[in-house]
Protein backbone atom coordinates (compact mmCIF):
# COMPACT_ATOMS: atom_id res chain seq x y z
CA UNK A 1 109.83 -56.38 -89.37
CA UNK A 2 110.93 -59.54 -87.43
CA UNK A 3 111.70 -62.27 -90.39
CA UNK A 4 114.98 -63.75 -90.28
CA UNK A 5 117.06 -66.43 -91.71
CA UNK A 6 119.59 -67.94 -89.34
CA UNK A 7 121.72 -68.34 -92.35
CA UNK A 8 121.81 -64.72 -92.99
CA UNK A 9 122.64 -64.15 -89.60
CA UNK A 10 125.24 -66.58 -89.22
CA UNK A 11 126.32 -65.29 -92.47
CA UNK A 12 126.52 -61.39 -91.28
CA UNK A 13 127.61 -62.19 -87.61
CA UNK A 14 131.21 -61.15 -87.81
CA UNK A 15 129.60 -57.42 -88.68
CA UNK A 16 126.54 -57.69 -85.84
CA UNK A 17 128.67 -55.75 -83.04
CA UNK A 18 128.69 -52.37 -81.01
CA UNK A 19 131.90 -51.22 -82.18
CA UNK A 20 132.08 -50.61 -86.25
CA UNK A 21 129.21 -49.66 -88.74
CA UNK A 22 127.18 -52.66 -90.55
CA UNK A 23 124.80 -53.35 -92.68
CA UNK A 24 121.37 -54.01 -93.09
CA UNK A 25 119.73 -56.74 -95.33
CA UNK A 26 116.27 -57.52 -96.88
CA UNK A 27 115.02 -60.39 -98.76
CA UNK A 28 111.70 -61.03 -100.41
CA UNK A 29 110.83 -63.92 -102.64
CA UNK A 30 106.99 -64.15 -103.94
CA UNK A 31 106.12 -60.89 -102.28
CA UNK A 32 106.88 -62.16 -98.65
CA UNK A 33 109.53 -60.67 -96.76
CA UNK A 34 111.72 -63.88 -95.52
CA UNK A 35 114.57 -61.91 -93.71
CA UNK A 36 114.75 -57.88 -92.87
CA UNK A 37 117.59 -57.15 -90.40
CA UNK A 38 120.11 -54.54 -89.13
CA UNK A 39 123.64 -55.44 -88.46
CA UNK A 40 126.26 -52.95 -86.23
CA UNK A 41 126.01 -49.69 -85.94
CA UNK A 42 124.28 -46.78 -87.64
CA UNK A 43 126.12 -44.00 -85.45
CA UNK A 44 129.02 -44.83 -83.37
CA UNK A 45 129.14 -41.61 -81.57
CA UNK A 46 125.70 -41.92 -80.05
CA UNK A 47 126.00 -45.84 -79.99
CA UNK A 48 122.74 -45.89 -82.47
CA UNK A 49 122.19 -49.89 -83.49
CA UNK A 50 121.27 -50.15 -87.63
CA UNK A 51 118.04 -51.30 -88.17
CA UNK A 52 115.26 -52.02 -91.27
CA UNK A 53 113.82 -48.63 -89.99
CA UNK A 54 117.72 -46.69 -90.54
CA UNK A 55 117.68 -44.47 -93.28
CA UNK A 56 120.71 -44.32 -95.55
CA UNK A 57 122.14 -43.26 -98.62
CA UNK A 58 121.09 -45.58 -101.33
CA UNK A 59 123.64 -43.93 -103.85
CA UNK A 60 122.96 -45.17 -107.80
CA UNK A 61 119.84 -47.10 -107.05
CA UNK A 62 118.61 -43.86 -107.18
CA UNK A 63 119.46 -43.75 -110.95
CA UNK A 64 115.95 -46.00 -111.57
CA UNK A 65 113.58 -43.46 -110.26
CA UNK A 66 114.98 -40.73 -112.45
CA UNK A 67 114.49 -42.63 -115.37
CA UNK A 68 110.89 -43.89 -114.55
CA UNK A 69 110.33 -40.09 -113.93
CA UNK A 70 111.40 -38.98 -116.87
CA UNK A 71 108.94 -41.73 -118.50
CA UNK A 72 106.17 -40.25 -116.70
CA UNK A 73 107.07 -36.77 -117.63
CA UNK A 74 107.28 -37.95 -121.55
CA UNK A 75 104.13 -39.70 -121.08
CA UNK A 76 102.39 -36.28 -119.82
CA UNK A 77 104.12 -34.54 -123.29
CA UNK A 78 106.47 -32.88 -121.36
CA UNK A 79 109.53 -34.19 -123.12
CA UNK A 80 110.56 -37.18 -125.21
CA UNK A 81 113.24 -39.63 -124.83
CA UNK A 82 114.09 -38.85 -128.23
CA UNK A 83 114.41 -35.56 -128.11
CA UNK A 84 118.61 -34.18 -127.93
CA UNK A 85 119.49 -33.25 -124.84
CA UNK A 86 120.76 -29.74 -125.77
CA UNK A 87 116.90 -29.04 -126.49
CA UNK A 88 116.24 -28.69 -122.57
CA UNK A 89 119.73 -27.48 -121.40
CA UNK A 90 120.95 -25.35 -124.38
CA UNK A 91 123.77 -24.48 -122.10
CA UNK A 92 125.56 -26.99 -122.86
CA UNK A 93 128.36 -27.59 -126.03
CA UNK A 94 127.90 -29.14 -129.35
CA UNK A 95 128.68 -32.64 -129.21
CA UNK A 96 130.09 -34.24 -132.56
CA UNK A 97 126.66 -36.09 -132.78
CA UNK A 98 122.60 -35.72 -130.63
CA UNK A 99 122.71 -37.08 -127.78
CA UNK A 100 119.60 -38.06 -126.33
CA UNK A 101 117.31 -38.46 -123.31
CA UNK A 102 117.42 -42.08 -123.90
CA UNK A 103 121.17 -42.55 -124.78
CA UNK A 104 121.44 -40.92 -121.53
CA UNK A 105 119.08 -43.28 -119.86
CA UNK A 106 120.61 -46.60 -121.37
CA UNK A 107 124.35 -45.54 -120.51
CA UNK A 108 125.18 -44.65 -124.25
CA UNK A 109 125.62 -41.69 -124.29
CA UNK A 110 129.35 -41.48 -124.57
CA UNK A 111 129.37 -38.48 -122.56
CA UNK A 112 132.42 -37.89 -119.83
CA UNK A 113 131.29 -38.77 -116.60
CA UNK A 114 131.67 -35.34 -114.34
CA UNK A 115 132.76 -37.76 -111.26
CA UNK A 116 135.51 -38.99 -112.73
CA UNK A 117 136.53 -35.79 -114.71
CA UNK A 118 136.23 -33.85 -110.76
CA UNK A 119 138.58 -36.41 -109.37
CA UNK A 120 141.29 -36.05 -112.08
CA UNK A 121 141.31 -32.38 -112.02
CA UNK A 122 142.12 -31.96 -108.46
CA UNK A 123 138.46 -31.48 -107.12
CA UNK A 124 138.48 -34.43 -104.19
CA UNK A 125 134.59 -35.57 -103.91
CA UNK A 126 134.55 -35.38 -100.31
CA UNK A 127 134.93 -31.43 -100.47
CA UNK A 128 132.33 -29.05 -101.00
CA UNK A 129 131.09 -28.40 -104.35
CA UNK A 130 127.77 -27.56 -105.65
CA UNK A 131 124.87 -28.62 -108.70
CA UNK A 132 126.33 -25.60 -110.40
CA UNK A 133 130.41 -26.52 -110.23
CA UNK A 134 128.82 -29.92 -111.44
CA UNK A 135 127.48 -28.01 -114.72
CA UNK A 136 130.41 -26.25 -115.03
CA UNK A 137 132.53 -28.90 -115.85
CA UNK A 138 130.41 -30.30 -117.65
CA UNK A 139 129.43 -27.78 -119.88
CA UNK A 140 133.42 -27.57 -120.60
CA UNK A 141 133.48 -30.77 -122.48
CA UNK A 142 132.12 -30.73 -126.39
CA UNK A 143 133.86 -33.97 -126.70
CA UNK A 144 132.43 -37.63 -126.00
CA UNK A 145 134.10 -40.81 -125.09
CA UNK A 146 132.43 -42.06 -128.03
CA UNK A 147 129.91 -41.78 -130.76
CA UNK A 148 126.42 -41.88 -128.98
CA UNK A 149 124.56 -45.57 -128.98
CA UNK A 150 127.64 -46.95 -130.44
CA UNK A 151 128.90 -48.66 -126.85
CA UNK A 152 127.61 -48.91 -123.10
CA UNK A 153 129.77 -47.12 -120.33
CA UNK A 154 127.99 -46.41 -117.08
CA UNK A 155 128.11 -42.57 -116.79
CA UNK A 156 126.66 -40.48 -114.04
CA UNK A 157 126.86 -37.38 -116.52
CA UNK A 158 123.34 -38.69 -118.28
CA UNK A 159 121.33 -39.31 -115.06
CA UNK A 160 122.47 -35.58 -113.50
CA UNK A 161 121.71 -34.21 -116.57
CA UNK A 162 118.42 -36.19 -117.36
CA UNK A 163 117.32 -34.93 -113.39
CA UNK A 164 118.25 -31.51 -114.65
CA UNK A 165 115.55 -31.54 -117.05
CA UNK A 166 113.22 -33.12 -115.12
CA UNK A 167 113.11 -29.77 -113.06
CA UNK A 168 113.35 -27.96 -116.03
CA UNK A 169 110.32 -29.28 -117.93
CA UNK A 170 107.89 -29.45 -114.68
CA UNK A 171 108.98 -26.41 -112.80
CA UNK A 172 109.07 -29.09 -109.64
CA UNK A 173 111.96 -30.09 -107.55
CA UNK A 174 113.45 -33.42 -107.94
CA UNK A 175 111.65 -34.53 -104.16
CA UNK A 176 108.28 -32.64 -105.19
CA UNK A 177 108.15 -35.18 -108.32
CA UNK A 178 109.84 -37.80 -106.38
CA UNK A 179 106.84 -37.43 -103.81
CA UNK A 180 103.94 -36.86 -105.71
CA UNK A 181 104.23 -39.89 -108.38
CA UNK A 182 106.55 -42.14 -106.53
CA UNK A 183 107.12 -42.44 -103.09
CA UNK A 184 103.83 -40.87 -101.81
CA UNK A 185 101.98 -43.33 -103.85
CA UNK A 186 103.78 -46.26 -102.91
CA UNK A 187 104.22 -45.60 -99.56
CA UNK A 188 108.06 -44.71 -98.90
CA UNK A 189 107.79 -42.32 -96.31
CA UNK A 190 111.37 -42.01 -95.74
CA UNK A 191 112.54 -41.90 -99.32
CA UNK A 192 113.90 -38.87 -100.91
CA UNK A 193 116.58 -36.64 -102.54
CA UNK A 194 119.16 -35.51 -100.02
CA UNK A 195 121.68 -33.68 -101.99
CA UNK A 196 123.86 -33.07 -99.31
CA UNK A 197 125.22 -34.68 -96.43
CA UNK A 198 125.07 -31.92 -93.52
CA UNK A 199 121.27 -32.50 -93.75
CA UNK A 200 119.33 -33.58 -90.99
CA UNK A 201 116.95 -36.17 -90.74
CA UNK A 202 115.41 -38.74 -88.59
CA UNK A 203 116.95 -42.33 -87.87
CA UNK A 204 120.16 -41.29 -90.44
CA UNK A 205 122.97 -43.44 -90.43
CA UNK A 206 126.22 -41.78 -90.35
CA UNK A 207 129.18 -42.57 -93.01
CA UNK A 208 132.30 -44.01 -91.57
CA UNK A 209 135.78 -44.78 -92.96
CA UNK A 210 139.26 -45.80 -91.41
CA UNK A 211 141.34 -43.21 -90.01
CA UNK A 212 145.24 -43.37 -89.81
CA UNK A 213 145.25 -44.99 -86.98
CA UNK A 214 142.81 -47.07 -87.57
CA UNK A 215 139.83 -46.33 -85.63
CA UNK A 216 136.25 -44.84 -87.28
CA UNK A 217 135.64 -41.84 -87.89
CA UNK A 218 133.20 -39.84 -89.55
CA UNK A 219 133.07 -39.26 -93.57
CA UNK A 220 130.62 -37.56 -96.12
CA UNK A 221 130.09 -36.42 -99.91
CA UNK A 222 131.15 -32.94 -100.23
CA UNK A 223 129.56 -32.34 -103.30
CA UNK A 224 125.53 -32.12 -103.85
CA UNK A 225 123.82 -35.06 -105.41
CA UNK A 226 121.01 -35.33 -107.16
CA UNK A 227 119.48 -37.77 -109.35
CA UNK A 228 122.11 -39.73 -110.31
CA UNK A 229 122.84 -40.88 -106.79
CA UNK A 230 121.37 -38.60 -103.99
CA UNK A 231 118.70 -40.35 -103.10
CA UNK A 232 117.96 -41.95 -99.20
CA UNK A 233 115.88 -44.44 -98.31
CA UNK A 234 115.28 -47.74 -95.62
CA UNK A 235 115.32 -51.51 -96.18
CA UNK A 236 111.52 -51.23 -95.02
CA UNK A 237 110.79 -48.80 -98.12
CA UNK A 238 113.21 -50.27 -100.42
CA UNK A 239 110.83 -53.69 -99.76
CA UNK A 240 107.99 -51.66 -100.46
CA UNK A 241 109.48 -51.25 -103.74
CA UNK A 242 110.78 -54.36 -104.48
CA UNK A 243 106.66 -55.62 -103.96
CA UNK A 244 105.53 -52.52 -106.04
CA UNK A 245 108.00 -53.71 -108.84
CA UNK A 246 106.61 -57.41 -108.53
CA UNK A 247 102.87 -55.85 -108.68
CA UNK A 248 102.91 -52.60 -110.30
CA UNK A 249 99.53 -50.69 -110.30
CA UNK A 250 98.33 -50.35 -114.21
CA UNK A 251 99.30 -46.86 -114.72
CA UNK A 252 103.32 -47.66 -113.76
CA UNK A 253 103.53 -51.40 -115.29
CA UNK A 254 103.96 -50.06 -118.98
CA UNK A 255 106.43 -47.73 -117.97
CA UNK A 256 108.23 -50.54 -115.57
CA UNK A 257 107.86 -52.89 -118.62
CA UNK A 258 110.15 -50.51 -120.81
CA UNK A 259 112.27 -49.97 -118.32
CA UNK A 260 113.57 -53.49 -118.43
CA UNK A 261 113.10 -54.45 -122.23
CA UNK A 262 116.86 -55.31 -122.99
CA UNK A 263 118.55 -52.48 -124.36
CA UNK A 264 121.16 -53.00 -127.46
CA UNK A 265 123.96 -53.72 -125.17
C-alpha cells in the first residue's frame, strides 16, 4: 500500500528512524485507504524497518471478535447471551447475583479483573503463567466489584471467560473459529490468536522497552492470552476490517448492528 498524507508523515517524523521501534498508521475514509505507513523499526536486532505488512500484537482490539463470535455461536443455538455464565464453566464460584454472557460482553459484569488481581498479588505479567493460573485466580473470587448491570468497568475477566466458552460450546480452538467465520472470510491472512509471545511467525515485530541505561531492549507478556487481548494482526488486515465493518456481507451486518446499539451505560 503506497497512500500517504504528508501531514501524517510530518506528523510521525520524529519516530521514522533506524534506531528505536515506531509505529505504523492506517487511515480510510469512504472505503479508500488515504494513508497506510510504517514508521521505525519492527526489530532492532536484525535492523527490520515496520511496515503495513508487520504483524503485531493488537492487544484489546481483539476483545470485538470474541464478542461477534460469541454472537455467531448464539445464533447457531450454541449458547445465549442470556444464559449465566456458571452454566458453561460450572467451575467457577457463586457470585451474589447471575452473571451473564452479555454482562460480560458490555463490561458489567462487576467481576474482578484477573490482570489486575495477578499484579497485586505478586504475579508480575511479564513472567510466565498459563490459561490455567489465569482460572485459578479467578475461580478464587465469589465476590464482585459490584452488582451485575448496575455500573460499567472495563474488565478483561468477562472477555477470557466469554473465549473460554466459546471453546467450550464448539469443541474448536479460539484460531479454528477465528479462521473459519472471521478472518478466512474476510481475508486477514495474518490475523490470529497468539497466546504467547515465544511464538514464531512471519514479519513479527518485536516488543521493546527502556532499559536502565537507557537503551532498547527486548520485552514480552509472560502470561498466555487469549481472547481478551491475544490476538495479532497488520495495518493491511486491520483495513480489511475497517472496509468489512463499513460493508458487512448480510449474514454479519445484524450481528455488527447489535454490536454497536448503545448499551445502558
Amino acid at each position: 500500500m503506497t497512500a500517504r498524507l504528508p501531514a501524517i508523515d510530518a506528523l510521525l517524523s520524529p519516530w521514522n528512524r533506524n534506531d528505536a521501534p515506531g509505529t505504523v498508521v492506517a487511515v480510510a475514509r469512504k472505503g479508500s485507504v488515504i494513508h497506510a505507513a510504517g514508521y521505525g523499526m519492527a526489530d532492532l536486532r536484525h535492523g527490520i524497518a515496520l511496515d503495513t505488512r508487520t504483524v503485531m500484537r493488537i492487544g484489546s482490539q481483539t476483545k470485538q471478535f470474541t464478542v461477534l463470535l460469541a454472537l455467531m455461536l448464539e445464533r447457531d443455538g450454541k449458547l445465549s447471551m442470556g444464559d449465566d455464565l456458571r452454566r458453561y464453566l460450572p467451575w467457577l464460584p457463586a457470585y451474589p447475583a447471575p452473571v451473564t454472557l452479555q454482562h460480560m460482553a458490555d463490561n458489567q459484569s462487576g467481576l474482578r479483573d484477573f490482570l489486575q488481581m495477578m499484579s497485586w498479588s505478586g504475579l508480575p505479567l511479564a513472567g510466565p503463567s498459563t490459561r490455567a493460573t489465569a482460572r485459578e485466580i479467578i475461580g478464587r473470587h465469589a465476590e464482585v466489584n459490584f452488582p451485575p448491570g448496575e455500573q460499567m468497568v472495563y474488565c478483561n475477566t468477562g472477555f477470557f471467560l466469554l473465549s473460554e466458552i466459546l471453546e467450550e460450546v464448539s469443541g474448536r480452538s479460539y484460531n479454528e473459529l477465528l479462521a473459519e467465520r472471521i478472518t478466512g472470510p474476510t481475508g486477514m491472512a495474518d490475523s490470529r490468536l497468539m497466546a504467547r509471545d515465544t511464538e514464531v511467525h512471519p514479519r513479527l515485530a518485536d516488543h521493546h522497552v527502556r532499559g536502565p541505561s537507557g537503551g532498547w531492549e527486548r520485552a514480552q507478556w509472560g502470561l498466555a492470552l487469549g481472547g481478551e487481548g491475544g490476538m495479532i494482526s497488520t495495518a493491511e488486515d486491520m483495513l480489511r476490517w475497517q472496509a468489512h465493518l463499513a460493508a458487512p456481507d448480510p449474514g454479519m451486518a445484524p450481528l455488527l448492528a447489535r454490536m454497536t446499539r448503545p448499551a445502558k451505560f
